[in-house]
N, C-alpha and C. Protein backbone atom coordinates (compact mmCIF):
# COMPACT_ATOMS: atom_id res chain seq x y z
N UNK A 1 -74.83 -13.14 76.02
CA UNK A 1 -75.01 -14.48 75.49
C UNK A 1 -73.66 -15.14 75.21
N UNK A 2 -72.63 -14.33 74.29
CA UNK A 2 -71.37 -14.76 74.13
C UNK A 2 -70.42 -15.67 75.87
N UNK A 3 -70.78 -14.76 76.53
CA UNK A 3 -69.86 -14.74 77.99
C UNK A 3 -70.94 -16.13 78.51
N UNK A 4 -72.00 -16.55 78.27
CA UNK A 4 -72.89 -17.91 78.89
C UNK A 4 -71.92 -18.78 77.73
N UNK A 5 -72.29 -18.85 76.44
CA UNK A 5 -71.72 -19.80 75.92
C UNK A 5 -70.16 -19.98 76.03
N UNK A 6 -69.27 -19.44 75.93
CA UNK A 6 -67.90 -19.68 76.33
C UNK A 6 -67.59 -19.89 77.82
N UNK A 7 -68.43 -20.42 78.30
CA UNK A 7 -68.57 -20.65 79.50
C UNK A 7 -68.61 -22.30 79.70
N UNK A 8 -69.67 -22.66 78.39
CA UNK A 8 -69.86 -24.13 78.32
C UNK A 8 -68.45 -24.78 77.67
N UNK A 9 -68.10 -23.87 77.18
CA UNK A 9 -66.61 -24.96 76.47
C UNK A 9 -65.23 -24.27 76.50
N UNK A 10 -65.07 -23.18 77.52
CA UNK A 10 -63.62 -22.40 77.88
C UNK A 10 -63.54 -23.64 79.20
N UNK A 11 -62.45 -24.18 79.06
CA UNK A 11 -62.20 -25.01 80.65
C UNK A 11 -61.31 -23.73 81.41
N UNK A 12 -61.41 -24.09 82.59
CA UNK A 12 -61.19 -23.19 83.53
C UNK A 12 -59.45 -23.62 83.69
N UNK A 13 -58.45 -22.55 83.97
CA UNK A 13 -57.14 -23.17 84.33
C UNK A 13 -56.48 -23.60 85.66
N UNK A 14 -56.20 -24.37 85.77
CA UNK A 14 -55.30 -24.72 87.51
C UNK A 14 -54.21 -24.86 87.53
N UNK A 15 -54.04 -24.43 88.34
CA UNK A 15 -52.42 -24.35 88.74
C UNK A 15 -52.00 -24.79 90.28
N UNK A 16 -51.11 -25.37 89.85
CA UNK A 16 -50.41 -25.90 90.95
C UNK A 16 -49.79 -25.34 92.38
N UNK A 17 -50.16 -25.58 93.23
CA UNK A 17 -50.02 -24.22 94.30
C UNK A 17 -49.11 -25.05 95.51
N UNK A 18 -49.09 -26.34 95.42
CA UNK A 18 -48.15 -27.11 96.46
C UNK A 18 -48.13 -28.74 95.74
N UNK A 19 -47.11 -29.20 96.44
CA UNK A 19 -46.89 -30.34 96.36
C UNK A 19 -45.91 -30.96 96.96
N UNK A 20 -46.32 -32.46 97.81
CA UNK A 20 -45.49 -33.00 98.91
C UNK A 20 -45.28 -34.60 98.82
N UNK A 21 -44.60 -35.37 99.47
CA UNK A 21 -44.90 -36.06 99.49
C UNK A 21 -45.45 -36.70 100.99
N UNK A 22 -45.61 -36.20 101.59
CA UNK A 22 -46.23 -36.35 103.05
C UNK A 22 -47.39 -36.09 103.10
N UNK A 23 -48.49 -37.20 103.53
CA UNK A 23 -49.78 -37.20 103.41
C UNK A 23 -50.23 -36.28 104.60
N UNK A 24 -49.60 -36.04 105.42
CA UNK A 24 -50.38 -34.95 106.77
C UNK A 24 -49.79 -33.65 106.08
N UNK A 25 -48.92 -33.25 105.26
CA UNK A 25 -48.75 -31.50 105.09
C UNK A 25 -49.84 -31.22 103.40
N UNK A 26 -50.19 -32.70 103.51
CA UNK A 26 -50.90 -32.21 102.22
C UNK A 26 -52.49 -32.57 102.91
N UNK A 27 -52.54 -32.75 103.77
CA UNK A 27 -53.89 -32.54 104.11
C UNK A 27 -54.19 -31.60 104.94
N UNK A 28 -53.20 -31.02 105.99
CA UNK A 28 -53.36 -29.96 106.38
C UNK A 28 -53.84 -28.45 105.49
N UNK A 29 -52.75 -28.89 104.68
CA UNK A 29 -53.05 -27.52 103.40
C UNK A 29 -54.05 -27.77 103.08
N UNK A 30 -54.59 -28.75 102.37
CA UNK A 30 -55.68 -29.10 101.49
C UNK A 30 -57.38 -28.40 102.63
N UNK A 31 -56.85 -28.81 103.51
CA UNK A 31 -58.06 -28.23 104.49
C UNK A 31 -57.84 -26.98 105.25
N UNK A 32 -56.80 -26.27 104.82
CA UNK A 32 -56.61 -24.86 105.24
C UNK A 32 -56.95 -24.22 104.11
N UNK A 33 -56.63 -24.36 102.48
CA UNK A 33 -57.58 -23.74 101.86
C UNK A 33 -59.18 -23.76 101.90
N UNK A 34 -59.60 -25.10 102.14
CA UNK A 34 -60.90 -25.51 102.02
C UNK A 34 -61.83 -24.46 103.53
N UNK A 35 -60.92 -24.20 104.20
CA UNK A 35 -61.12 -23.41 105.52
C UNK A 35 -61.30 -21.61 104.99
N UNK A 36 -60.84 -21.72 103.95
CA UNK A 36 -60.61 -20.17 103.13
C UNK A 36 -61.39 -19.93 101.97
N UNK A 37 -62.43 -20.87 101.98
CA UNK A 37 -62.96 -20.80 100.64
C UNK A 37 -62.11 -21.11 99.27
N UNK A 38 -61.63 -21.15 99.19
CA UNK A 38 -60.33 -21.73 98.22
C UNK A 38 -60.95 -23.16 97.68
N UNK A 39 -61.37 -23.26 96.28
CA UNK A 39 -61.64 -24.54 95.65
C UNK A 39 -60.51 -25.79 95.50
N UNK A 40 -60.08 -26.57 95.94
CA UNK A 40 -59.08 -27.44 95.57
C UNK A 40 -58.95 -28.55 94.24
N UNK A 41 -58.39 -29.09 93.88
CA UNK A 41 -58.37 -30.25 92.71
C UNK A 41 -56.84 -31.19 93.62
N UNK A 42 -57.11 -31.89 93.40
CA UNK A 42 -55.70 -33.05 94.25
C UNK A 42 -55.58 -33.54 92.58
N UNK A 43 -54.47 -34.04 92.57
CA UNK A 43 -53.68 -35.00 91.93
C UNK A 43 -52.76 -35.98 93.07
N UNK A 44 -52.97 -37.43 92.40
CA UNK A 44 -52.15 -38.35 93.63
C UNK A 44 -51.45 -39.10 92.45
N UNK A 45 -49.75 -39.79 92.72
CA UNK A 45 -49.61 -39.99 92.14
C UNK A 45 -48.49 -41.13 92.75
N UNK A 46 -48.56 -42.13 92.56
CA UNK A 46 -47.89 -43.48 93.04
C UNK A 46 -47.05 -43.89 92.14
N UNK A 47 -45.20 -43.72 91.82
CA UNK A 47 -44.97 -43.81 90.73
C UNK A 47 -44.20 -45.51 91.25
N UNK A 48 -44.65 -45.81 91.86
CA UNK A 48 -44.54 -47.49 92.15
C UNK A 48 -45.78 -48.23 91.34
N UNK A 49 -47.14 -48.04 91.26
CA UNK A 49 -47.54 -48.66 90.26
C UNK A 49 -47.54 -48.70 88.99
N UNK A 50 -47.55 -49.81 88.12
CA UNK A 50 -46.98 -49.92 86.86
C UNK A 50 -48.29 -50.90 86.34
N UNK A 51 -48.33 -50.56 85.35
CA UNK A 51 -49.46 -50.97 84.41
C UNK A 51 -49.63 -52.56 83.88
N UNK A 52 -50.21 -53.52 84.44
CA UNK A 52 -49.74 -55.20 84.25
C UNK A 52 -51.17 -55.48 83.31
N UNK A 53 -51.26 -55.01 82.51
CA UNK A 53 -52.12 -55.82 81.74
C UNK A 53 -54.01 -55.54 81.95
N UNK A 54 -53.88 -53.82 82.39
CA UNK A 54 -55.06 -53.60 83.01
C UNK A 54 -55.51 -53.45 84.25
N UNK A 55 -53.85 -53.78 84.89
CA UNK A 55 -54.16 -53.89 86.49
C UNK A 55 -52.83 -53.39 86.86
N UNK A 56 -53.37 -52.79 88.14
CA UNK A 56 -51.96 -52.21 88.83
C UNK A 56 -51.77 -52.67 89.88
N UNK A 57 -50.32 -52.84 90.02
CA UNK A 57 -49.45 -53.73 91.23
C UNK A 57 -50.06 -53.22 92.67
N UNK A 58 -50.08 -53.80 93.80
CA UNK A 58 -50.67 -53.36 94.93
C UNK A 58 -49.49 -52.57 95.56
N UNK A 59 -49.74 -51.26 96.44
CA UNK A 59 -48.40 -50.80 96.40
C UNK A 59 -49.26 -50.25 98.13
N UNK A 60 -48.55 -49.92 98.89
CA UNK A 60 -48.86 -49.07 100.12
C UNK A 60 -49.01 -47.27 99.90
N UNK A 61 -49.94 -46.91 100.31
CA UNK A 61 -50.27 -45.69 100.19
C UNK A 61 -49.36 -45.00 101.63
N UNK A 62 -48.60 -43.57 101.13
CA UNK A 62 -47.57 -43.26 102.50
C UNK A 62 -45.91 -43.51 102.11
N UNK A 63 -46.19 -44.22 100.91
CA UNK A 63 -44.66 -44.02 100.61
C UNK A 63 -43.92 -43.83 99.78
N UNK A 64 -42.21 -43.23 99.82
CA UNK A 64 -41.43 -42.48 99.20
C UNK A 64 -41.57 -42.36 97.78
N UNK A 65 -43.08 -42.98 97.31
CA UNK A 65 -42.70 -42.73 95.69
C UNK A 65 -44.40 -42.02 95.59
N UNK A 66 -44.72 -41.75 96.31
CA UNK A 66 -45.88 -41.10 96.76
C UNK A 66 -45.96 -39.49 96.39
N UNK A 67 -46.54 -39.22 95.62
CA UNK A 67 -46.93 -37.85 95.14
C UNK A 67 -48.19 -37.07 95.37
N UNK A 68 -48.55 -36.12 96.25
CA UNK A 68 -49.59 -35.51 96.46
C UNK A 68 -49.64 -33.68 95.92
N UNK A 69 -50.55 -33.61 94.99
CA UNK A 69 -50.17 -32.29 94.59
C UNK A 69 -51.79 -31.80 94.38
N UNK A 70 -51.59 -30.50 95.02
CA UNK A 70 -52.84 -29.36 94.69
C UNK A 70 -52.96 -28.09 94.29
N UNK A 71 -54.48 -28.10 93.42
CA UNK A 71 -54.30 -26.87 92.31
C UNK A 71 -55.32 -26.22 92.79
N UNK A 72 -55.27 -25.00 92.39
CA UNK A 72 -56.60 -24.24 92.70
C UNK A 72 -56.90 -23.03 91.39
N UNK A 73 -57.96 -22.87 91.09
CA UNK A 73 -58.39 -22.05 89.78
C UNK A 73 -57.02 -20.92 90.07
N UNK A 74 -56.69 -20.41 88.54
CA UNK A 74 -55.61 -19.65 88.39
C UNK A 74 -55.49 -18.25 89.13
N UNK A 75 -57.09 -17.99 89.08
CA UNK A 75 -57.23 -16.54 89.62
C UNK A 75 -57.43 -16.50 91.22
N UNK A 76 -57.00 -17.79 91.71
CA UNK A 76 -56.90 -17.58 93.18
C UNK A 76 -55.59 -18.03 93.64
N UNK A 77 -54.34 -18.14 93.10
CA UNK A 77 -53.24 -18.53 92.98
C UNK A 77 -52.48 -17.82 94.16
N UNK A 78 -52.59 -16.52 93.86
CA UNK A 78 -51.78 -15.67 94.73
C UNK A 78 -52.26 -15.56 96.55
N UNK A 79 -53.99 -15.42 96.27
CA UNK A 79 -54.69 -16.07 97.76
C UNK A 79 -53.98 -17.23 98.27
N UNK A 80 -53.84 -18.14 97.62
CA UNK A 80 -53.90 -19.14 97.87
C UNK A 80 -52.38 -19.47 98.50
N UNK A 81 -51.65 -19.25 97.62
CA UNK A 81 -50.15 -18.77 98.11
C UNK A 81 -49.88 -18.56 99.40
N UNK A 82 -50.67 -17.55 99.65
CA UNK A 82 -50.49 -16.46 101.32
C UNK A 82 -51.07 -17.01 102.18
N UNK A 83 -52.23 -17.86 102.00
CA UNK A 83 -53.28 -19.07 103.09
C UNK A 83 -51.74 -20.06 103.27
N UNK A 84 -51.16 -20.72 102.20
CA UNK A 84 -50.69 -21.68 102.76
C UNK A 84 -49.07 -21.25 103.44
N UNK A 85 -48.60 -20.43 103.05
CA UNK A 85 -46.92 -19.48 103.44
C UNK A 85 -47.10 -18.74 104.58
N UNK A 86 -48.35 -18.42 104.38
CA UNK A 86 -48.48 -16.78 105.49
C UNK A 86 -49.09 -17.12 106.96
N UNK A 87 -49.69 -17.95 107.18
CA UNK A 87 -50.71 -18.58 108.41
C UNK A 87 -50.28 -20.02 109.17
């Protein structure tokens, strides 16, 4: 019973396993784990938009301030490692 309920409110940890700023090596990876069973989480991160009052500046997706980063549960870290280094 203990191990069901800490289940509903332990969040699970991720960790960061790559990050690029090139939208084809981060989708390649992203679908070479997904090819491995490997769960993904993306973070995207555009540090050209800036916050105007509720709204953000229109910016092009693809460039140099462009951040693409992916995590995968902690306990598949080291898998996950060797899918994207090793193959």
């Amino acid at each position: 019973m203990f191990e069901w309920f800490s289940k509903l409110f332990v969040r699970e940890k991720w960790e960061t396993v790559y990050f690029t700023q090139k939208v084809d090596d981060y989708a390649m990876i992203k679908q070479r784990l997904a090819d491995n069973h490997i769960a993904v989480k993306t973070k995207f991160t555009n540090s050209d938009a800036r916050d105007l009052g509720g709204r953000t500046r229109g910016t092009t997706f693809g460039t140099a301030s462009d951040y693409y980063e992916i995590l995968v549960k902690a306990e598949n870290v080291h898998e996950a490692n060797h899918i994207i280094h090793h193959r």
